[in-house]
Structures are given as C-alpha cells and as structure tokens.
C-alpha atoms as a PDB file:
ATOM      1  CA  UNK A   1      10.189 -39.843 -25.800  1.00  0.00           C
ATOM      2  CA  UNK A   2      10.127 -40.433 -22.188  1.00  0.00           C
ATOM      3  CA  UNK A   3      13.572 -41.665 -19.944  1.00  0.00           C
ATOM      4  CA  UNK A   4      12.585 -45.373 -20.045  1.00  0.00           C
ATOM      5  CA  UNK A   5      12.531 -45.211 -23.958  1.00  0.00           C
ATOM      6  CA  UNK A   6      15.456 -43.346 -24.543  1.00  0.00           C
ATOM      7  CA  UNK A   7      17.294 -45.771 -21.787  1.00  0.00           C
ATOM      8  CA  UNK A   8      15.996 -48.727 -23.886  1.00  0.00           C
ATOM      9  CA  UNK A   9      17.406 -47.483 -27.189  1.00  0.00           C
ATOM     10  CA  UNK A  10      20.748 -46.546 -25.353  1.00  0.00           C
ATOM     11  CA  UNK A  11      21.160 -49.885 -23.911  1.00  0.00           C
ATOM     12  CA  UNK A  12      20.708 -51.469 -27.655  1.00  0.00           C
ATOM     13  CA  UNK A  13      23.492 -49.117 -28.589  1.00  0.00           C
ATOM     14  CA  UNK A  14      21.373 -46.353 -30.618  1.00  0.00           C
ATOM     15  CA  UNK A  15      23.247 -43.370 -31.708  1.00  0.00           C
ATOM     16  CA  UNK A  16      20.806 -41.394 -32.556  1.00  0.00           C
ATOM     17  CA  UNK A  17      19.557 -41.554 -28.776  1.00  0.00           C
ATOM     18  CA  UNK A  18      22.247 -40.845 -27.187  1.00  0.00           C
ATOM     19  CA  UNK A  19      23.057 -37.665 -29.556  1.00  0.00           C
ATOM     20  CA  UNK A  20      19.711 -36.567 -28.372  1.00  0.00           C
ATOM     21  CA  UNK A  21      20.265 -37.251 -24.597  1.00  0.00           C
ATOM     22  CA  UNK A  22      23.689 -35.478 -25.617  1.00  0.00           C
ATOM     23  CA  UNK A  23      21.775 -32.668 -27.064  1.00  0.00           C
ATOM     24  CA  UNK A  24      19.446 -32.087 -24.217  1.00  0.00           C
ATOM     25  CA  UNK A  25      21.173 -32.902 -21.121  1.00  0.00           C
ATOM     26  CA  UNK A  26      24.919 -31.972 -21.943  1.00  0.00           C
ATOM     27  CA  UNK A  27      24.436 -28.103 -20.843  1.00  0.00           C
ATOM     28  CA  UNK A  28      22.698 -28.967 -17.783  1.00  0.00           C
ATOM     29  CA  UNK A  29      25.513 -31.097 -16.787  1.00  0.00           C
ATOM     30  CA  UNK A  30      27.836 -28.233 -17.074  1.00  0.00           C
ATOM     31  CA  UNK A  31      25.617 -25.707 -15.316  1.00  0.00           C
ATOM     32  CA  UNK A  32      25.082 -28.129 -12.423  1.00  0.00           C
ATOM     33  CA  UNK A  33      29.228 -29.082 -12.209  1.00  0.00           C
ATOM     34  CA  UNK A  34      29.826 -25.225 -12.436  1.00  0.00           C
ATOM     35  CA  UNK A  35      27.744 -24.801  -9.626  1.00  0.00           C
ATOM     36  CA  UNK A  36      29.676 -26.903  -7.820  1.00  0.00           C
ATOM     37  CA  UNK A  37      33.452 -26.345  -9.050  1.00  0.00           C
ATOM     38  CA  UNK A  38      33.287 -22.253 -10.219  1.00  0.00           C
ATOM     39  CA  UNK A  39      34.994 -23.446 -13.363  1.00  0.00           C
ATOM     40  CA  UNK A  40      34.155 -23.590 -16.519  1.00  0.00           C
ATOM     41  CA  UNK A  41      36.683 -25.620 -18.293  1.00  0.00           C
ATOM     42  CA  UNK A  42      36.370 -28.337 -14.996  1.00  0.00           C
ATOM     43  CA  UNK A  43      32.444 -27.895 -15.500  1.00  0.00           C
ATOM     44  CA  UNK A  44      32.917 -29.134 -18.783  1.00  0.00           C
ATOM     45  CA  UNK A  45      35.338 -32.063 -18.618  1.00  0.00           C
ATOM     46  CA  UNK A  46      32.883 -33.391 -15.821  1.00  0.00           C
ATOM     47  CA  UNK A  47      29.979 -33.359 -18.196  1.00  0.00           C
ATOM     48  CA  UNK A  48      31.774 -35.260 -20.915  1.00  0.00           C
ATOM     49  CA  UNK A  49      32.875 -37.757 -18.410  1.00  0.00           C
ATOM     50  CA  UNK A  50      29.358 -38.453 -17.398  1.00  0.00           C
ATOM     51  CA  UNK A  51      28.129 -38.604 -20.927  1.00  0.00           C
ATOM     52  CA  UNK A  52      30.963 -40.678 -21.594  1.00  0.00           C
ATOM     53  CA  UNK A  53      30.228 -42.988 -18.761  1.00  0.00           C
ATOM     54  CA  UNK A  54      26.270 -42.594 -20.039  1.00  0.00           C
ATOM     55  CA  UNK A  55      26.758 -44.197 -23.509  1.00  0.00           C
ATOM     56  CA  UNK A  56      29.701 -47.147 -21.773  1.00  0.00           C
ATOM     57  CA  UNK A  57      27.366 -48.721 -19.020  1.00  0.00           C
ATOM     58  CA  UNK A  58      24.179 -48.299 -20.643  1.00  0.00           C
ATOM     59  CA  UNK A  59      24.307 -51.617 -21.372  1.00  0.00           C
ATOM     60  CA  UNK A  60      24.451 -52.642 -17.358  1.00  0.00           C
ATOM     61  CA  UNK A  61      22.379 -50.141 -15.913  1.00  0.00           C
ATOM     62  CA  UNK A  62      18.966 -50.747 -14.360  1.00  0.00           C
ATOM     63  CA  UNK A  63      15.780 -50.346 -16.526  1.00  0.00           C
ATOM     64  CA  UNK A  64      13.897 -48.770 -13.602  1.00  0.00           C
ATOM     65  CA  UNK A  65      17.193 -46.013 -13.232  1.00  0.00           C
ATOM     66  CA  UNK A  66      16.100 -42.328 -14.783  1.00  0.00           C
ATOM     67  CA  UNK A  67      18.201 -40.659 -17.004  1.00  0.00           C
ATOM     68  CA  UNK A  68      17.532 -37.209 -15.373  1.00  0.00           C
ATOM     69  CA  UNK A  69      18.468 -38.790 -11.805  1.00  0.00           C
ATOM     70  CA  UNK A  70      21.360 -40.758 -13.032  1.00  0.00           C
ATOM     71  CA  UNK A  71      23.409 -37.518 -14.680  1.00  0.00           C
ATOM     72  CA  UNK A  72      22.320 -35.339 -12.076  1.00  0.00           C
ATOM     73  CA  UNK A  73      23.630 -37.895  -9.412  1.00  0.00           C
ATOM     74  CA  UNK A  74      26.705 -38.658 -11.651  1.00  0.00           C
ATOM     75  CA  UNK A  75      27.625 -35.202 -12.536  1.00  0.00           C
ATOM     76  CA  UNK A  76      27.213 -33.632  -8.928  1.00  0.00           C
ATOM     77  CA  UNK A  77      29.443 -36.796  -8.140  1.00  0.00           C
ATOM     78  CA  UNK A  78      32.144 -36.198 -10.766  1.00  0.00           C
ATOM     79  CA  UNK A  79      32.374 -32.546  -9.562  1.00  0.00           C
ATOM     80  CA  UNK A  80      32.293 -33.082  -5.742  1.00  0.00           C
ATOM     81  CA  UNK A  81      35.265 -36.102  -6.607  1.00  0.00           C
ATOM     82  CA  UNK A  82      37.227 -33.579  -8.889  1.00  0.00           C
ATOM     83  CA  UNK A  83      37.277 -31.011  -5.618  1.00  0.00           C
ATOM     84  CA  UNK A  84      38.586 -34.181  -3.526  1.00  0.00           C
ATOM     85  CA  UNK A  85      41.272 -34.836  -5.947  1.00  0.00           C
ATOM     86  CA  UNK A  86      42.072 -30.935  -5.955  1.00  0.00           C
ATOM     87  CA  UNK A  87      42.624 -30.912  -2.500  1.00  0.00           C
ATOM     88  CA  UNK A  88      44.539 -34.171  -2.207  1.00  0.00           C
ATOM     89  CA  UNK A  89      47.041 -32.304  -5.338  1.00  0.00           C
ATOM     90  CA  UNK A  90      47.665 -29.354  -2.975  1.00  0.00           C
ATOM     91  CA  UNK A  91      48.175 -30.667  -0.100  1.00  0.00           C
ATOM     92  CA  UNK A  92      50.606 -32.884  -1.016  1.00  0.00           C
ATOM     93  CA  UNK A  93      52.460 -30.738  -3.893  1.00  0.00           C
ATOM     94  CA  UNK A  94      54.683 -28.851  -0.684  1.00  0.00           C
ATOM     95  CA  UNK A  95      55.680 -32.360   0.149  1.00  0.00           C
ATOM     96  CA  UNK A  96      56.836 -33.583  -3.726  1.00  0.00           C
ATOM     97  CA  UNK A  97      58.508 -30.020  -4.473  1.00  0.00           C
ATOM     98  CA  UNK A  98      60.745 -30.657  -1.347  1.00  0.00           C
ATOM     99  CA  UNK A  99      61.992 -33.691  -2.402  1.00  0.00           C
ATOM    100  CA  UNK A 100      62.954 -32.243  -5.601  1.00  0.00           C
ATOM    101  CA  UNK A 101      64.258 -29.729  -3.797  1.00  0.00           C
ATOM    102  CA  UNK A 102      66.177 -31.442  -1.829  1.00  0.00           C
ATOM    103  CA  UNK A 103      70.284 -31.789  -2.589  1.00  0.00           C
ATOM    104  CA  UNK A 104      71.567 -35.133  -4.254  1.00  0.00           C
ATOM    105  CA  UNK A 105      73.171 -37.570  -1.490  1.00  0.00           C
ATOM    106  CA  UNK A 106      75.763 -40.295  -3.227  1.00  0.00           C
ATOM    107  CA  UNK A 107      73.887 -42.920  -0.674  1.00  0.00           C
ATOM    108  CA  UNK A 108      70.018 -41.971  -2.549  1.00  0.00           C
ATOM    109  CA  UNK A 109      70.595 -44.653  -5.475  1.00  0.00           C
ATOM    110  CA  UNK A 110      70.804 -47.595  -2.979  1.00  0.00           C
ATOM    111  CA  UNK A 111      68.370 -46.168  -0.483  1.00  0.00           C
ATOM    112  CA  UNK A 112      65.810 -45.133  -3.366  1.00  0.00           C
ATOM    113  CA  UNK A 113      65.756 -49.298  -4.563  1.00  0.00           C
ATOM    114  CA  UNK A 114      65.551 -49.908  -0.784  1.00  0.00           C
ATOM    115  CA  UNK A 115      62.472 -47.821   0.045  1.00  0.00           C
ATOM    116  CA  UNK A 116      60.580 -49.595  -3.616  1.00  0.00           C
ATOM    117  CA  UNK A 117      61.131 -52.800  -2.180  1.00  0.00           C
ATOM    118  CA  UNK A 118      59.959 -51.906   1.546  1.00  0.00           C
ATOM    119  CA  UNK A 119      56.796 -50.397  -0.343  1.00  0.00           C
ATOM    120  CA  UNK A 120      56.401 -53.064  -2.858  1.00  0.00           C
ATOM    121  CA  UNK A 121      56.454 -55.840   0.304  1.00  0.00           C
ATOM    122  CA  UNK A 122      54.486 -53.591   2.766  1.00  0.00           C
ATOM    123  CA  UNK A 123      51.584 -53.470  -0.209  1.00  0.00           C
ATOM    124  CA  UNK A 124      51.904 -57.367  -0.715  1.00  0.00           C
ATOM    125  CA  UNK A 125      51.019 -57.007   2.472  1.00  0.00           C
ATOM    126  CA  UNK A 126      48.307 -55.297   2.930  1.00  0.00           C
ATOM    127  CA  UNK A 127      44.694 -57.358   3.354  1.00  0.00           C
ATOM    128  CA  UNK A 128      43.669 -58.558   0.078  1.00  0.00           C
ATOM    129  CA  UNK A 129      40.550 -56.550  -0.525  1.00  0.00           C
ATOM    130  CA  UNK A 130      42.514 -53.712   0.508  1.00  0.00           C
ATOM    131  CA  UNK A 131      45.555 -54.145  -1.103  1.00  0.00           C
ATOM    132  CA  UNK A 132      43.229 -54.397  -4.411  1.00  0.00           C
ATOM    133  CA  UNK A 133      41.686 -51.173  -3.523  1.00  0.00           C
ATOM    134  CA  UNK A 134      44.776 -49.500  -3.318  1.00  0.00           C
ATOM    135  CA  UNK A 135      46.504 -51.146  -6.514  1.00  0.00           C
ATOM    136  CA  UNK A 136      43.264 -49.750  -8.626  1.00  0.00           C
ATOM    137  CA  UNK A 137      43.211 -46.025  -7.220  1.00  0.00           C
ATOM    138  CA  UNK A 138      47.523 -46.095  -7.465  1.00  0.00           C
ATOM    139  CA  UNK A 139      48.652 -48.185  -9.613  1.00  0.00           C
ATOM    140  CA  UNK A 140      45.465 -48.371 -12.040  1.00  0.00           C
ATOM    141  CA  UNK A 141      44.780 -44.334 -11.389  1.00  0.00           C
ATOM    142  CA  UNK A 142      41.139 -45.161 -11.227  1.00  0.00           C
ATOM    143  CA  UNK A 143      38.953 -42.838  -9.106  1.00  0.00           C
ATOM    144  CA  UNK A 144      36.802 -43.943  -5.771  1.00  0.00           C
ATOM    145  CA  UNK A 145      33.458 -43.781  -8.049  1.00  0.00           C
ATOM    146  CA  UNK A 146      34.892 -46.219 -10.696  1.00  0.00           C
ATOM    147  CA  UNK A 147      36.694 -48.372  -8.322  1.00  0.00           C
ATOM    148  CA  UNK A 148      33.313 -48.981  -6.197  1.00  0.00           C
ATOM    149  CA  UNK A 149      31.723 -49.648  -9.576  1.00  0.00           C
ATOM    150  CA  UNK A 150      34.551 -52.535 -10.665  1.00  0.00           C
ATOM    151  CA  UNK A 151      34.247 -54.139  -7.531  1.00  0.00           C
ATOM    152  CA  UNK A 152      30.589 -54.041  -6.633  1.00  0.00           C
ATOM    153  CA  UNK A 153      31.176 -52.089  -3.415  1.00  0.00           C
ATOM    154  CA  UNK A 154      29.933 -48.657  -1.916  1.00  0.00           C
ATOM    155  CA  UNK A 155      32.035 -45.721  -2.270  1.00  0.00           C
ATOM    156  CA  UNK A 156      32.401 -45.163   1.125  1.00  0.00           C
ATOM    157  CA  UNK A 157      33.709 -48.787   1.670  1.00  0.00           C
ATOM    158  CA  UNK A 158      36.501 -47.642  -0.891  1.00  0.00           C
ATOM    159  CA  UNK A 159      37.005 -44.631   0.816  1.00  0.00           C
ATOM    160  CA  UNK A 160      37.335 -47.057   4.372  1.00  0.00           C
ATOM    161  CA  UNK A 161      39.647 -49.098   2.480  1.00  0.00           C
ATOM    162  CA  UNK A 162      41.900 -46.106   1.177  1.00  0.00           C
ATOM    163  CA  UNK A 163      42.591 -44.587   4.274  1.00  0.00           C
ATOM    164  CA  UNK A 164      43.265 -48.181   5.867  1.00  0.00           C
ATOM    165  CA  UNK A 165      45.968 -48.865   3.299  1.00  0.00           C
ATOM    166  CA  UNK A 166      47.709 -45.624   3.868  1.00  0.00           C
ATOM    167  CA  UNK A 167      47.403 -45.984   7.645  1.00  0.00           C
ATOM    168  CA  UNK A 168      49.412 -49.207   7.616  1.00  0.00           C
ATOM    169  CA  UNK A 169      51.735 -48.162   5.005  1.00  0.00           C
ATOM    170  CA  UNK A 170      52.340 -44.783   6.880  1.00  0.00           C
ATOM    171  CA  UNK A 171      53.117 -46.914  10.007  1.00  0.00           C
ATOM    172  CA  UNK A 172      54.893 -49.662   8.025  1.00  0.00           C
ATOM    173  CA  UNK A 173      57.364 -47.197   5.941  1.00  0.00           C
ATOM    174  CA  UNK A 174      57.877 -44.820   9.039  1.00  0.00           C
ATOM    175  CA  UNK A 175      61.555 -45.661   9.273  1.00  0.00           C
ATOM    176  CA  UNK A 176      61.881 -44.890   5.898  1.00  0.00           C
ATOM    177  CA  UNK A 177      60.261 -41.201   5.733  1.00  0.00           C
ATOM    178  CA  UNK A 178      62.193 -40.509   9.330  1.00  0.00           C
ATOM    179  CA  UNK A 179      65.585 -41.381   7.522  1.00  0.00           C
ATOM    180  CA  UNK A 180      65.126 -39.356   4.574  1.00  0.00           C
ATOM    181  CA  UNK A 181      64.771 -36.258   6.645  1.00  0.00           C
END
C-alpha cells in the first residue's frame, strides 16, 4: 500500500492503518530522534509524539503530503525543539534556584502581589498577536511547532513573536528584577 493510500485510510480514521504506519515507521522515528538527541528514552518520547500527532491531524493534512516526509520532517523537528527546550531549562535553572535560595524578607508578600500585577498589566499590554503568542507558549505550555500550527503562522514568526514579548517585558519589569536584587 503506497503513502497516498495509507494517508487516505488514516484520514477516515482506520485503525488498522495507522497500527501499520505504527508498525513500520515507529523505529525509524526513534533512530532518526536518537541521532539527533543521544538519548534513548528522549528518542522515544519524540517518536510517540509524532505518531501521536500522525493519527490527531490526519484528518487536516494535505492529500499530496507523504507520510515518509511528514515523520521524518516532524520527528527531526520534535528532537531539534526538545534540545531548544533543554537549553532554555539550563540556562535559566541558576536563576530559579537563587530565588529559592534566597532568605525570606517580611516585605516579599506585598512585593510578590505587586510584581503579578505589573506582569499581568505589562502582558495586557503587549500587541495582540503577540500577547496571544506568549499566553499559548506560557500560560497554555504549548510548544513553537504547535503554536504555529493553532494559529496558521510559520514557526519562525512565533519564534519573532517570543523574543518580542520578552524584550518588552524584560524592559517593562526592569524595576522590578533591579529591586529584588
């Protein structure tokens, strides 16, 4: 059965096709994510995601699209997005453990419900598409790939859009992160 068969029987919702695309393609997902990551158990958690991902928008995807392209795309995608995310952990752990590290002040109560509103107002305030963008990857936890996907935009323009948000709420909450050193 070729890829435009097997798409066609996964878009009316056929089990049995997917368990075969399951069946055939599943290891190859991991070996190409393992490639990328040098783990295993990451390897594998990217592979389910894209077969997960596979058998939910099945439905929407394009009959010309090839099934070895799209998990080949999606899965080097998944694994290059899980590194980003990595990195993004690390860097910033130093920065969370130091503000748990940090001794108790009596004034932190008052200043704590002061710094959630100044963050809650300078997101209101952000540019609409780009408050969205940021509400969806913080408050939603929903990666780049996913977030491009619900709003019909490129995942670089999410990417533009993320950095912009933080750039004005870095500059907007300033005072804040000066005080509280």
């Amino acid at each position: 059965m070729d890829d435009r068969d097997l798409l066609g029987r996964l878009q009316a919702g056929d089990e049995g096709a997917f368990d075969a695309v399951f069946r055939e393609w599943y290891p190859v997902l991991v070996r190409v994510a393992a490639a990328i990551l040098h783990d295993m158990d990451a390897a594998e958690e990217v592979a389910q995601d894209v077969m997960h991902e596979l058998w939910r928008r099945a439905h929407i995807m394009d009959a010309g699209t090839t099934l070895r392209g799209y998990l080949l795309r999606a899965a080097r995608n998944r694994a290059l997005n899980h590194i980003r995310h990595q990195r993004v952990r690390r860097d910033t752990r130093g920065d969370v453990e130091a503000l748990y590290h940090e001794p108790v002040r009596a004034d932190q109560p008052v200043v704590a419900g002061e710094l959630a509103e100044a963050v809650r107002r300078a997101v209101a305030e952000l540019p609409p598409r780009c408050r969205e963008v940021f509400e969806l990857s913080r408050t939603d936890g929903l990666r780049y790939a996913e977030i491009a996907e619900a709003l019909g935009i490129s995942e670089k323009t999410v990417e533009a859009q993320m950095g912009k948000a933080l750039r004005v709420l870095r500059e907007r909450l300033a005072p804040w992160m000066q005080s509280s050193h």
